[in-house]
PDB file of N, CA and C in Angstrom:
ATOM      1  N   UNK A   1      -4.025  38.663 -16.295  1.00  0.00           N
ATOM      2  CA  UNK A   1      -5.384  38.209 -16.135  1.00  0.00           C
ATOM      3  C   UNK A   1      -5.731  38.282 -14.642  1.00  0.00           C
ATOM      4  N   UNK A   2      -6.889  39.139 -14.476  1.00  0.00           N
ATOM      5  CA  UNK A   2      -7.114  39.217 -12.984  1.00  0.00           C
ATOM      6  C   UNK A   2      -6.981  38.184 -12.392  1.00  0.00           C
ATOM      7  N   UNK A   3      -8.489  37.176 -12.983  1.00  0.00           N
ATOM      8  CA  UNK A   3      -8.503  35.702 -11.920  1.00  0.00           C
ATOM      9  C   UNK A   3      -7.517  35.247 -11.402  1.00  0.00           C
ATOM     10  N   UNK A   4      -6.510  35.299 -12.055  1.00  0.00           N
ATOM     11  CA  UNK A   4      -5.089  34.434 -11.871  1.00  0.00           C
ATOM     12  C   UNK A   4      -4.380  34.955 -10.641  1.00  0.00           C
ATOM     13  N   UNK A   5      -4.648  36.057 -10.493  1.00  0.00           N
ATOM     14  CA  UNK A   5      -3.589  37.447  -9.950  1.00  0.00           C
ATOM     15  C   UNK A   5      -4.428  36.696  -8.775  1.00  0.00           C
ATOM     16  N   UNK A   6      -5.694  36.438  -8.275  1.00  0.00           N
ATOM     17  CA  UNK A   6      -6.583  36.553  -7.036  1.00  0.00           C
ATOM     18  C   UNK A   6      -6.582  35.695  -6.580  1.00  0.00           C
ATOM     19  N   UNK A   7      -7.042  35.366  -4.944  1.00  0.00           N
ATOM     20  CA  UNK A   7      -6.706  34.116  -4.468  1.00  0.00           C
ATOM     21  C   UNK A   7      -8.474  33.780  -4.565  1.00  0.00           C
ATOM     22  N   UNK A   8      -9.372  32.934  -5.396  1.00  0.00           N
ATOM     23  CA  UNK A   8     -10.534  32.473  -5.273  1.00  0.00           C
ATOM     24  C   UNK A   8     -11.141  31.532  -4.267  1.00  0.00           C
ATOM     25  N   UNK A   9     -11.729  31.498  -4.052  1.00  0.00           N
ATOM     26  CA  UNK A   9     -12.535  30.690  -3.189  1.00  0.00           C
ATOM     27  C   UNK A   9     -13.788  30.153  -3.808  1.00  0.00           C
ATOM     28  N   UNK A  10     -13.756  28.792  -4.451  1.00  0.00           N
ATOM     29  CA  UNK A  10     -14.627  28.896  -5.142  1.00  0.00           C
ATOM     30  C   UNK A  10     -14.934  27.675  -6.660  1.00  0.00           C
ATOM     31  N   UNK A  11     -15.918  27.036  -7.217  1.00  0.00           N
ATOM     32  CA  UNK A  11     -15.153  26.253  -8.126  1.00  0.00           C
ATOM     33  C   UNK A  11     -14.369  27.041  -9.316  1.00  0.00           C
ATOM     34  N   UNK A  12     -13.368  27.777  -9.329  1.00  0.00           N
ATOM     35  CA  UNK A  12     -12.811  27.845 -10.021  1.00  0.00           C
ATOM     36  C   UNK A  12     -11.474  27.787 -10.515  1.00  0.00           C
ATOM     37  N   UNK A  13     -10.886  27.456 -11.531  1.00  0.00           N
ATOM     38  CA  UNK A  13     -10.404  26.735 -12.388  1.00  0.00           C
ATOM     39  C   UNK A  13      -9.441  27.670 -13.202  1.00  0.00           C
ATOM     40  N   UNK A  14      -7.980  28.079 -13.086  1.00  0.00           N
ATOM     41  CA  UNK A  14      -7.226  29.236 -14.445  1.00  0.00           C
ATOM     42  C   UNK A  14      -6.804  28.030 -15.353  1.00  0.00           C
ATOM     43  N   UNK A  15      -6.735  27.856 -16.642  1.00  0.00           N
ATOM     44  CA  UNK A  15      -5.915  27.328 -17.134  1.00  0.00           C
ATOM     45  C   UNK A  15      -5.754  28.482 -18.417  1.00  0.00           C
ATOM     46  N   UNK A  16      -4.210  28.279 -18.546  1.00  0.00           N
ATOM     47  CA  UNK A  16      -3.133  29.114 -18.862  1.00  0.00           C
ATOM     48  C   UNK A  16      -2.602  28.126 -20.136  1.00  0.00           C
ATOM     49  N   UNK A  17      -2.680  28.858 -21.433  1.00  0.00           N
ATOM     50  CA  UNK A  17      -1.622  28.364 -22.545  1.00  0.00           C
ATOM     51  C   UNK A  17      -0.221  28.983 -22.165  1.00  0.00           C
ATOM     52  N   UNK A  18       0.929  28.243 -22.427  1.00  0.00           N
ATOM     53  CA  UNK A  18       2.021  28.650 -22.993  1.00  0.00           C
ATOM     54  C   UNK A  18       2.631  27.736 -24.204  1.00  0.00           C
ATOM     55  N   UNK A  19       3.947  28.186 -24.626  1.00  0.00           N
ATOM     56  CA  UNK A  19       4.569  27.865 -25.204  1.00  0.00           C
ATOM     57  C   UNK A  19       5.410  26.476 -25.022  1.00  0.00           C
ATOM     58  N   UNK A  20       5.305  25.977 -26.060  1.00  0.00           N
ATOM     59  CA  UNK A  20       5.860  24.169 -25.545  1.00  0.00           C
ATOM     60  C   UNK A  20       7.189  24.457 -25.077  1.00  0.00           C
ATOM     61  N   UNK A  21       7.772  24.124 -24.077  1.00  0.00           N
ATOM     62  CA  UNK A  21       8.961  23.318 -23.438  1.00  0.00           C
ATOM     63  C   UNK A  21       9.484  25.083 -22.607  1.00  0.00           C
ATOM     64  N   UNK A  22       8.381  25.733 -22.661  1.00  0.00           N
ATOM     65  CA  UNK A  22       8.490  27.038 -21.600  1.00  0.00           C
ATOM     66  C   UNK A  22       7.917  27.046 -20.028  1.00  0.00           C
ATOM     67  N   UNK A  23       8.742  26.022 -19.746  1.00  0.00           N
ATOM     68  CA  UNK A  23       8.141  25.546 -17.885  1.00  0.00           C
ATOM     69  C   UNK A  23       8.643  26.455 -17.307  1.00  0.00           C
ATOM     70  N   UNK A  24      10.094  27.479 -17.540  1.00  0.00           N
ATOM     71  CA  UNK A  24      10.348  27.937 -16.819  1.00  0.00           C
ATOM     72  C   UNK A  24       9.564  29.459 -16.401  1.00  0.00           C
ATOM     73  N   UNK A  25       9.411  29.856 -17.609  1.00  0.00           N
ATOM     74  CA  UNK A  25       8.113  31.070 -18.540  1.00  0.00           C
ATOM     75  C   UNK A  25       6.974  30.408 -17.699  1.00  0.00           C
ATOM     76  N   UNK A  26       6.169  29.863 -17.089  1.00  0.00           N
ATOM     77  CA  UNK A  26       5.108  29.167 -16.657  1.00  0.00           C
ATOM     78  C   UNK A  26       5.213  29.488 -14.906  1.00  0.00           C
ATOM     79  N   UNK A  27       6.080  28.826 -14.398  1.00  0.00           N
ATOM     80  CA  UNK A  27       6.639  28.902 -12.878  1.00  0.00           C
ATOM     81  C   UNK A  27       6.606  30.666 -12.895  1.00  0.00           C
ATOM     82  N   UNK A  28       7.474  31.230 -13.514  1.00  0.00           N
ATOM     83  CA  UNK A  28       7.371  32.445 -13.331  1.00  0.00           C
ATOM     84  C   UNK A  28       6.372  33.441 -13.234  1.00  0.00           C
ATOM     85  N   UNK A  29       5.344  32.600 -14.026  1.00  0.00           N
ATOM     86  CA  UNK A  29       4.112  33.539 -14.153  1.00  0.00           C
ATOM     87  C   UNK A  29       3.387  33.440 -13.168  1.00  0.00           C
ATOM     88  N   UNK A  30       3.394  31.978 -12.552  1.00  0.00           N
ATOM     89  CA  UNK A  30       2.705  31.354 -11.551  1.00  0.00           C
ATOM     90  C   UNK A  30       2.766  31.533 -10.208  1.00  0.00           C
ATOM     91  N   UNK A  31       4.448  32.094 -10.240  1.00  0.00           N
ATOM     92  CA  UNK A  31       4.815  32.656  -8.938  1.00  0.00           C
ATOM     93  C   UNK A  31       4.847  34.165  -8.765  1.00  0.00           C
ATOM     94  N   UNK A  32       4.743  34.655  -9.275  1.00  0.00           N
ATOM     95  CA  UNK A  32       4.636  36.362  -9.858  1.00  0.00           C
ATOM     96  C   UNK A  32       2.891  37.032  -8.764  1.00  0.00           C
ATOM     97  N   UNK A  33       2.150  35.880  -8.727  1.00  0.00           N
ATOM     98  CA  UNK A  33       1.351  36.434  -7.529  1.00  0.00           C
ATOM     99  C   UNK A  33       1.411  36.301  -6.237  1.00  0.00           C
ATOM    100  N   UNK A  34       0.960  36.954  -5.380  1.00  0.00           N
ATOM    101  CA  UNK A  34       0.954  37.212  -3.587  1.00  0.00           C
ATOM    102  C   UNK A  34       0.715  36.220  -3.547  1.00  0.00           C
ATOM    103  N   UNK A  35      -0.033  35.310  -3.567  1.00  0.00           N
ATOM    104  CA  UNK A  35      -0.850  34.447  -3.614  1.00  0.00           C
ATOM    105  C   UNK A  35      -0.252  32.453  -3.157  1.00  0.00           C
ATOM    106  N   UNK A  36      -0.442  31.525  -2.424  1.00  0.00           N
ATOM    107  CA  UNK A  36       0.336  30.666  -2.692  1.00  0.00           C
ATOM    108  C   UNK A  36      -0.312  29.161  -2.212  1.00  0.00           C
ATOM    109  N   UNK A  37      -1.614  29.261  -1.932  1.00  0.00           N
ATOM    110  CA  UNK A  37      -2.314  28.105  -1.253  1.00  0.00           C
ATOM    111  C   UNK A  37      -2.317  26.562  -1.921  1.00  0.00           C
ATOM    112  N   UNK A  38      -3.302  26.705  -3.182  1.00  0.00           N
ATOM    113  CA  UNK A  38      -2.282  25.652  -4.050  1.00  0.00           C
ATOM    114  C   UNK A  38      -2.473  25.258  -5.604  1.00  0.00           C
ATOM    115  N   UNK A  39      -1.997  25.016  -5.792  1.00  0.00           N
ATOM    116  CA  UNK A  39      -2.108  24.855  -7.164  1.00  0.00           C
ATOM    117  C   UNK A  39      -1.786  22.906  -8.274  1.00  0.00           C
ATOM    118  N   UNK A  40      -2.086  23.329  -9.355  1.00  0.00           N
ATOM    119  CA  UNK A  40      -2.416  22.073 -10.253  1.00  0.00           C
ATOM    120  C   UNK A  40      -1.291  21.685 -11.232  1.00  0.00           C
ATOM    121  N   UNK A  41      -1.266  20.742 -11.421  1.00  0.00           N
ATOM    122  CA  UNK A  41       0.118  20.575 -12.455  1.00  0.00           C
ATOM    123  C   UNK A  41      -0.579  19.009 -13.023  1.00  0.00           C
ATOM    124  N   UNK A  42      -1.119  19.166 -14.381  1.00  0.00           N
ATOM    125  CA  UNK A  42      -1.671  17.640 -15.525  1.00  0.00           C
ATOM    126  C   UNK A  42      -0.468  17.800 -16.489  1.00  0.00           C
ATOM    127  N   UNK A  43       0.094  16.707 -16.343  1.00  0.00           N
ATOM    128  CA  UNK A  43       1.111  16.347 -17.700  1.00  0.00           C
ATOM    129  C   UNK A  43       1.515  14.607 -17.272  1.00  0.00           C
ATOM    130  N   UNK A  44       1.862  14.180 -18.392  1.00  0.00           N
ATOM    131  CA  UNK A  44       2.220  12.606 -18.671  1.00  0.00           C
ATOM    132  C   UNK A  44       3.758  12.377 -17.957  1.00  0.00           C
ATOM    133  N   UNK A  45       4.107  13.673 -17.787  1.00  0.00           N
ATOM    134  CA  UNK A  45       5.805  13.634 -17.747  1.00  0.00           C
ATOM    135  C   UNK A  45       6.298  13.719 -15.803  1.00  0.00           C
ATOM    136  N   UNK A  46       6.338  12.452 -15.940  1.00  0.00           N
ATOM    137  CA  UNK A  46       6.343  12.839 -13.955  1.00  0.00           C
ATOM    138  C   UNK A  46       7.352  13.334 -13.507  1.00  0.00           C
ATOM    139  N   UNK A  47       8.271  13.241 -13.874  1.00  0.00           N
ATOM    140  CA  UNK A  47       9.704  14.495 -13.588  1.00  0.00           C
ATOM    141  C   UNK A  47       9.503  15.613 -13.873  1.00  0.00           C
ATOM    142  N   UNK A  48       9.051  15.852 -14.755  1.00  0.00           N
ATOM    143  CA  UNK A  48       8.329  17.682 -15.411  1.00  0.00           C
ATOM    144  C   UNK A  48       8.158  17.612 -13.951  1.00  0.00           C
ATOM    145  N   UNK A  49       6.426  16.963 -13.808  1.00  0.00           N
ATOM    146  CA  UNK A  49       5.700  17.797 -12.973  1.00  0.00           C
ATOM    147  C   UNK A  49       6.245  17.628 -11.663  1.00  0.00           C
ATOM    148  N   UNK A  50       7.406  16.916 -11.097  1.00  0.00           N
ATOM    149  CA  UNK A  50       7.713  17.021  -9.589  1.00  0.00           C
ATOM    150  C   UNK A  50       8.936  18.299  -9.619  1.00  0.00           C
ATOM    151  N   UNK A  51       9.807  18.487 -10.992  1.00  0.00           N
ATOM    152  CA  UNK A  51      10.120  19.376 -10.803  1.00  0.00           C
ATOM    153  C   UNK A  51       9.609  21.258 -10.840  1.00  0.00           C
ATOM    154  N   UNK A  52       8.278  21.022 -11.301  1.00  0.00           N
ATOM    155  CA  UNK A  52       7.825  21.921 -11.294  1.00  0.00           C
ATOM    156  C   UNK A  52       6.594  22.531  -9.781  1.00  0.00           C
ATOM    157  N   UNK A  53       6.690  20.889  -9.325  1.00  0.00           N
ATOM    158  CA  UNK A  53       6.442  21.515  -7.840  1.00  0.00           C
ATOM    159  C   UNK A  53       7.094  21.560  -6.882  1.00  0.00           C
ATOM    160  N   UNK A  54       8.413  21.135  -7.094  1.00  0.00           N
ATOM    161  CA  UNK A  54       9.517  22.130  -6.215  1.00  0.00           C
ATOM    162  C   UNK A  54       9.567  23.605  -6.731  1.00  0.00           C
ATOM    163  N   UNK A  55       9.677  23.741  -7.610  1.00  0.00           N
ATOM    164  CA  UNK A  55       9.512  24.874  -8.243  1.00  0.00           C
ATOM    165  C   UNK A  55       8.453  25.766  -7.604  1.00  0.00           C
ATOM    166  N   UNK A  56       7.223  25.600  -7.578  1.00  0.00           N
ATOM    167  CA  UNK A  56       5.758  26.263  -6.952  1.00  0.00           C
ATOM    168  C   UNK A  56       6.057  26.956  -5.998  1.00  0.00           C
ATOM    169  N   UNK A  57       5.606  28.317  -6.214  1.00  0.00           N
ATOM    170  CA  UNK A  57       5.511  28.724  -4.336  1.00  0.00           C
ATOM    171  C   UNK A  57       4.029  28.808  -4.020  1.00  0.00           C
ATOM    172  N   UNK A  58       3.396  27.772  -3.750  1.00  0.00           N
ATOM    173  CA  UNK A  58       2.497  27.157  -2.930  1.00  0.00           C
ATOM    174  C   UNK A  58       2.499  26.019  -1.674  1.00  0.00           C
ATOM    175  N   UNK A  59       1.258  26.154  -0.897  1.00  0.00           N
ATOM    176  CA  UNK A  59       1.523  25.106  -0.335  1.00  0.00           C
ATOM    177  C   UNK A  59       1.269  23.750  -0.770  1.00  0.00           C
ATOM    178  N   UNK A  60       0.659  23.532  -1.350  1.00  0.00           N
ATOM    179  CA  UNK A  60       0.082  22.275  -1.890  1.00  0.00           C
ATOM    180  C   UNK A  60       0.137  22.350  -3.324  1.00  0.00           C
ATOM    181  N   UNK A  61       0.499  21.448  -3.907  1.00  0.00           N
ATOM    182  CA  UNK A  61       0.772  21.081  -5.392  1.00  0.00           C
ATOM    183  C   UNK A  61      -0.357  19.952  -6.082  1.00  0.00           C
ATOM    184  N   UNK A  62      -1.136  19.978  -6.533  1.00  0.00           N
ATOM    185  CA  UNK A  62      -1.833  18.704  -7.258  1.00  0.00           C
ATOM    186  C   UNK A  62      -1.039  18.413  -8.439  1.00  0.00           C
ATOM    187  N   UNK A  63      -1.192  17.225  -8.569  1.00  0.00           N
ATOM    188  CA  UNK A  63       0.181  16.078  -9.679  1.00  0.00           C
ATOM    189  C   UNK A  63      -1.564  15.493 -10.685  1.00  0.00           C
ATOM    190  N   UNK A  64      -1.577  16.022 -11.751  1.00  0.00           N
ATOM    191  CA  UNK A  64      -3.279  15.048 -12.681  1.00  0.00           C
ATOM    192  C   UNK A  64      -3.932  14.832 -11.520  1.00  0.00           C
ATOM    193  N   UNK A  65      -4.331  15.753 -10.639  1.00  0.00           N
ATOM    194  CA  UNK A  65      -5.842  15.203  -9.980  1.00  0.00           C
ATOM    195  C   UNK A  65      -6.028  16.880  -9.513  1.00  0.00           C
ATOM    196  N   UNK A  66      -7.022  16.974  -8.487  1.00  0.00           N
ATOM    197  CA  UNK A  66      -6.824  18.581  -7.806  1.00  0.00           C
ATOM    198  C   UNK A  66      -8.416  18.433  -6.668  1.00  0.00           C
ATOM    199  N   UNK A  67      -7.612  18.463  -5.544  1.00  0.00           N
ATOM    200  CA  UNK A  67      -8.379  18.715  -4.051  1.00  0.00           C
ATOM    201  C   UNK A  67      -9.035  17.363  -4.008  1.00  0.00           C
ATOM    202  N   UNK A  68      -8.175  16.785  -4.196  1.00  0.00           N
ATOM    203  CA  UNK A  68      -8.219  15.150  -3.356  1.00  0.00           C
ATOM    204  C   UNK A  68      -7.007  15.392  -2.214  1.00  0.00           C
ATOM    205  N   UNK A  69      -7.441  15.418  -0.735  1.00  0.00           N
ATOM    206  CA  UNK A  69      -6.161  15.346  -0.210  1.00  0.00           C
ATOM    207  C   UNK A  69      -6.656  14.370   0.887  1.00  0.00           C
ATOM    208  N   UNK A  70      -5.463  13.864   1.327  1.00  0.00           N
ATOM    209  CA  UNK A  70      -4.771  12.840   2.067  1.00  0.00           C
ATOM    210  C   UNK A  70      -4.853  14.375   4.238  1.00  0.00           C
ATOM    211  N   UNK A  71      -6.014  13.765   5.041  1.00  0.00           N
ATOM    212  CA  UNK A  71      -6.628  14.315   6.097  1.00  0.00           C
ATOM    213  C   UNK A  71      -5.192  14.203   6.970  1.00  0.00           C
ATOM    214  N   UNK A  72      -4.033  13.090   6.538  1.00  0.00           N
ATOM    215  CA  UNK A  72      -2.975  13.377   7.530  1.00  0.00           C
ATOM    216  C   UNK A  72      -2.018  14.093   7.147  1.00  0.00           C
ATOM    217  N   UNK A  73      -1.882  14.816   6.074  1.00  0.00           N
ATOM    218  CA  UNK A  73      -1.401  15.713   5.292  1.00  0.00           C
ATOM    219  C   UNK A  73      -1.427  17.265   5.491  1.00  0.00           C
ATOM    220  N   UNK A  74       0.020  17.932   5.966  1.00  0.00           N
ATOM    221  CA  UNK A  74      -0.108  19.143   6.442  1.00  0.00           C
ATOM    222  C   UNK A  74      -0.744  20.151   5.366  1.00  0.00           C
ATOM    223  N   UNK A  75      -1.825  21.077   5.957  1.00  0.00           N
ATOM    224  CA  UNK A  75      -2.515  22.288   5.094  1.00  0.00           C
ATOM    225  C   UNK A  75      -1.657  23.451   5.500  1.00  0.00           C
ATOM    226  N   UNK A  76      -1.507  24.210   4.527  1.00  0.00           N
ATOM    227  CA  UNK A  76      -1.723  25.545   4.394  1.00  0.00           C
ATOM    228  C   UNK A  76      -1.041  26.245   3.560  1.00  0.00           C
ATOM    229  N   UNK A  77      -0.813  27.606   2.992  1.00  0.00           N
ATOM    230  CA  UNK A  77      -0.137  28.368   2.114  1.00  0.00           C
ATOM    231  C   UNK A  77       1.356  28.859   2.604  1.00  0.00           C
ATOM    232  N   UNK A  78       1.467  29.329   1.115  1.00  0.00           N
ATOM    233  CA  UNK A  78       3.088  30.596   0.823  1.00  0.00           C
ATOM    234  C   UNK A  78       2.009  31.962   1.146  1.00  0.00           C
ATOM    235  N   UNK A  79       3.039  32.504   1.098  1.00  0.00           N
ATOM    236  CA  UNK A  79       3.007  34.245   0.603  1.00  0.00           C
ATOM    237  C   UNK A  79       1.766  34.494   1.256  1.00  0.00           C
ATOM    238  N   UNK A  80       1.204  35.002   0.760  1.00  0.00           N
ATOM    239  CA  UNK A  80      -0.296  35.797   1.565  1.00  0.00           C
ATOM    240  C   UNK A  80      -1.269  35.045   2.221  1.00  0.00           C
ATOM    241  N   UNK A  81      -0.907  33.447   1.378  1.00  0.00           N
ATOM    242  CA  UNK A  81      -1.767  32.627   1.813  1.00  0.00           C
ATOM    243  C   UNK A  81      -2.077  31.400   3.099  1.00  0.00           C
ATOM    244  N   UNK A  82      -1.168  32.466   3.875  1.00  0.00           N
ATOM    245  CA  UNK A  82      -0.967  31.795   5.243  1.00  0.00           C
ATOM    246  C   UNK A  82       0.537  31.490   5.420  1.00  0.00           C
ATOM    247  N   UNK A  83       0.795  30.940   6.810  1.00  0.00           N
ATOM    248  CA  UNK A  83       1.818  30.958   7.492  1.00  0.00           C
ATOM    249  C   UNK A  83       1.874  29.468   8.277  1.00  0.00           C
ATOM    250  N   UNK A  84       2.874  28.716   8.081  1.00  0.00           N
ATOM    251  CA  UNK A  84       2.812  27.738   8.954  1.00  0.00           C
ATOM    252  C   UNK A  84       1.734  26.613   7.890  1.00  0.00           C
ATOM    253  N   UNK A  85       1.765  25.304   8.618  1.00  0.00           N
ATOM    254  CA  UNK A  85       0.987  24.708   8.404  1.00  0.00           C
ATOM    255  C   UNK A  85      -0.305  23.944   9.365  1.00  0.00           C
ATOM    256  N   UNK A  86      -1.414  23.936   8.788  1.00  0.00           N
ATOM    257  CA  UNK A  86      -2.446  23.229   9.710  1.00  0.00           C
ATOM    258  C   UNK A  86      -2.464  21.614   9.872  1.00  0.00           C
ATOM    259  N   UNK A  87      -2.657  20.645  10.509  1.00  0.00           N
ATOM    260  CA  UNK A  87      -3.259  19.366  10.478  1.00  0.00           C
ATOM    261  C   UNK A  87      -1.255  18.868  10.224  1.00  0.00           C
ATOM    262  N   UNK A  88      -1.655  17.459  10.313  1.00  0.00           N
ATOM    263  CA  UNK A  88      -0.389  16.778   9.608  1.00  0.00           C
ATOM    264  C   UNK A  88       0.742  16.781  11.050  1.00  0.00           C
ATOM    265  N   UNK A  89       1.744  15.785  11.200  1.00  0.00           N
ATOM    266  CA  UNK A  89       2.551  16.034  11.819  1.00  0.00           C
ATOM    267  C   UNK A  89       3.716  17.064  12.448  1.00  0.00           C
ATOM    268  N   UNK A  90       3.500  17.557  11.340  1.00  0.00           N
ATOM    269  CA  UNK A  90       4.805  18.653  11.055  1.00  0.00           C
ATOM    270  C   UNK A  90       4.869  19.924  11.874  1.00  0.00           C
ATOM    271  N   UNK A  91       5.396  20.249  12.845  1.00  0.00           N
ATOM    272  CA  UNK A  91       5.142  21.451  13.732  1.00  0.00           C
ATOM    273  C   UNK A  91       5.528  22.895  12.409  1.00  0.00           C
ATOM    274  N   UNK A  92       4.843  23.812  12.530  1.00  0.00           N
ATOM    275  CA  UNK A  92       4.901  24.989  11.865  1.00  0.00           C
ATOM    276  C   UNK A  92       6.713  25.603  12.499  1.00  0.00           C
ATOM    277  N   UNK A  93       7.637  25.907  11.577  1.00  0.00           N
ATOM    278  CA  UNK A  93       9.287  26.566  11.732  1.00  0.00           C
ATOM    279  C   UNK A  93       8.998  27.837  11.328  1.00  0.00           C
ATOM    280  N   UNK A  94       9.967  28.358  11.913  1.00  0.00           N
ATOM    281  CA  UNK A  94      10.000  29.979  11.431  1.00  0.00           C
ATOM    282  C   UNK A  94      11.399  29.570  10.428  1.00  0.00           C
ATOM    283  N   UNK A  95      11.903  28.639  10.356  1.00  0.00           N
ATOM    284  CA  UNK A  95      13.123  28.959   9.401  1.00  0.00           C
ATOM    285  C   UNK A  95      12.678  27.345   8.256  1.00  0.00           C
ATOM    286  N   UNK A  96      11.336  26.653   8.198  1.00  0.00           N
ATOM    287  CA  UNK A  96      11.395  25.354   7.148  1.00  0.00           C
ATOM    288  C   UNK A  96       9.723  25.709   6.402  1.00  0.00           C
ATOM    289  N   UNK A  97       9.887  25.830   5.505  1.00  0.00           N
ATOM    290  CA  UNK A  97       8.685  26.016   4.642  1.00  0.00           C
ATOM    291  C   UNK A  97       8.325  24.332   4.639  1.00  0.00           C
ATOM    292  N   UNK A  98       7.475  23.485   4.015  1.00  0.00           N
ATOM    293  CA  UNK A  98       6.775  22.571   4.183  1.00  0.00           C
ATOM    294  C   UNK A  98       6.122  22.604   2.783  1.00  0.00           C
ATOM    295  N   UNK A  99       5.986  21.736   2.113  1.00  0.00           N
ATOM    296  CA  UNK A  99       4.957  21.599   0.697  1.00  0.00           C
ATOM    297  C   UNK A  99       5.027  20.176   0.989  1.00  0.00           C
ATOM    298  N   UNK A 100       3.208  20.372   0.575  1.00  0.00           N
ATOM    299  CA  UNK A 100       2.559  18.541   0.428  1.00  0.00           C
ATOM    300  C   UNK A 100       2.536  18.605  -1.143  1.00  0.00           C
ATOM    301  N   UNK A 101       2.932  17.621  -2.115  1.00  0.00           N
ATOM    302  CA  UNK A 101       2.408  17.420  -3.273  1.00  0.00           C
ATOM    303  C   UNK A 101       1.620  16.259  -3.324  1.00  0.00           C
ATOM    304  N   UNK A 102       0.266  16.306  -3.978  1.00  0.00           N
ATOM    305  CA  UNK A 102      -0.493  15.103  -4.061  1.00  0.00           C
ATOM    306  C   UNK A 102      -0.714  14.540  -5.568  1.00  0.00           C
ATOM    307  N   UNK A 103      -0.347  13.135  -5.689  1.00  0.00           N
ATOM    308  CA  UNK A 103       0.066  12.518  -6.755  1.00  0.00           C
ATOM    309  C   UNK A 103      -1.433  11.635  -7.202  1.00  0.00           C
ATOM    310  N   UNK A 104      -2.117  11.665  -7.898  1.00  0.00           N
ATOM    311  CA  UNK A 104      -3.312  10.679  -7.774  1.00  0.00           C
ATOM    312  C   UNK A 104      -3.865  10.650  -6.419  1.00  0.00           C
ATOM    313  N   UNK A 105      -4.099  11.902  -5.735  1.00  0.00           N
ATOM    314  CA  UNK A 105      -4.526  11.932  -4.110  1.00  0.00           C
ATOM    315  C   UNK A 105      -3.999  11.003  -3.516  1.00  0.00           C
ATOM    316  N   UNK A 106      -2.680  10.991  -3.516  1.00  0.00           N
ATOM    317  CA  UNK A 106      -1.735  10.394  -2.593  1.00  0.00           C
ATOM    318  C   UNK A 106      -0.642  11.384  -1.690  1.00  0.00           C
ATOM    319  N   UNK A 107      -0.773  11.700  -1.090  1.00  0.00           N
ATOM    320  CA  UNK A 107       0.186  12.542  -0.664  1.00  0.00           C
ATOM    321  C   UNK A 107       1.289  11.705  -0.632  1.00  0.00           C
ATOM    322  N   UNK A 108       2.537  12.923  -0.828  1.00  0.00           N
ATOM    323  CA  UNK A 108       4.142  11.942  -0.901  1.00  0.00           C
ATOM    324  C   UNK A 108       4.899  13.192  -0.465  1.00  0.00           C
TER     325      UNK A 108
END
């Protein structure tokens, strides 16, 4: 599906069926684009979803909410979608990737 493949700018929204208890089938698909700024994860199951945003190659993970973020919270992408991070304490490494996940717009 194109949309998915593209990095948007914009209100929009992929949601993706799969197959029940195929998270790993899911991550794969999810990471399969250039693409890595950030992405959404709604489920009841809070271990699912923290292990599935270690999993993410994005920078930012939403946990049931999406673009509520926390202003002291480092920005920016994986893969195409930038380098390093903006804002937040964290100096940008050439050897430590960085992911914010936000839980109920809480960053943690």
């Amino acid at each position: 599906m194109y949309i998915a493949q593209e990095e948007s700018f914009g209100p929009v929204m992929v949601i993706s069926k799969f197959k029940n208890g195929d998270v790993d089938g899911v991550l794969r698909r999810a990471n399969t684009t250039e693409y890595g700024l950030a992405s959404g994860v709604f489920t009841k199951d809070l271990s699912k979803a923290l292990y599935i945003s270690e999993k993410l190659e994005a920078g930012t993970v939403f946990i049931n909410t999406y673009n509520k973020t926390d202003v002291a919270a480092p920005f920016g992408g994986f893969k195409q979608s930038g380098f390093g991070k903006d804002l937040g304490k964290l100096v940008p490494s050439s050897l430590i990737t960085h992911l914010t996940v936000q839980i109920n717009g809480k960053a943690t």
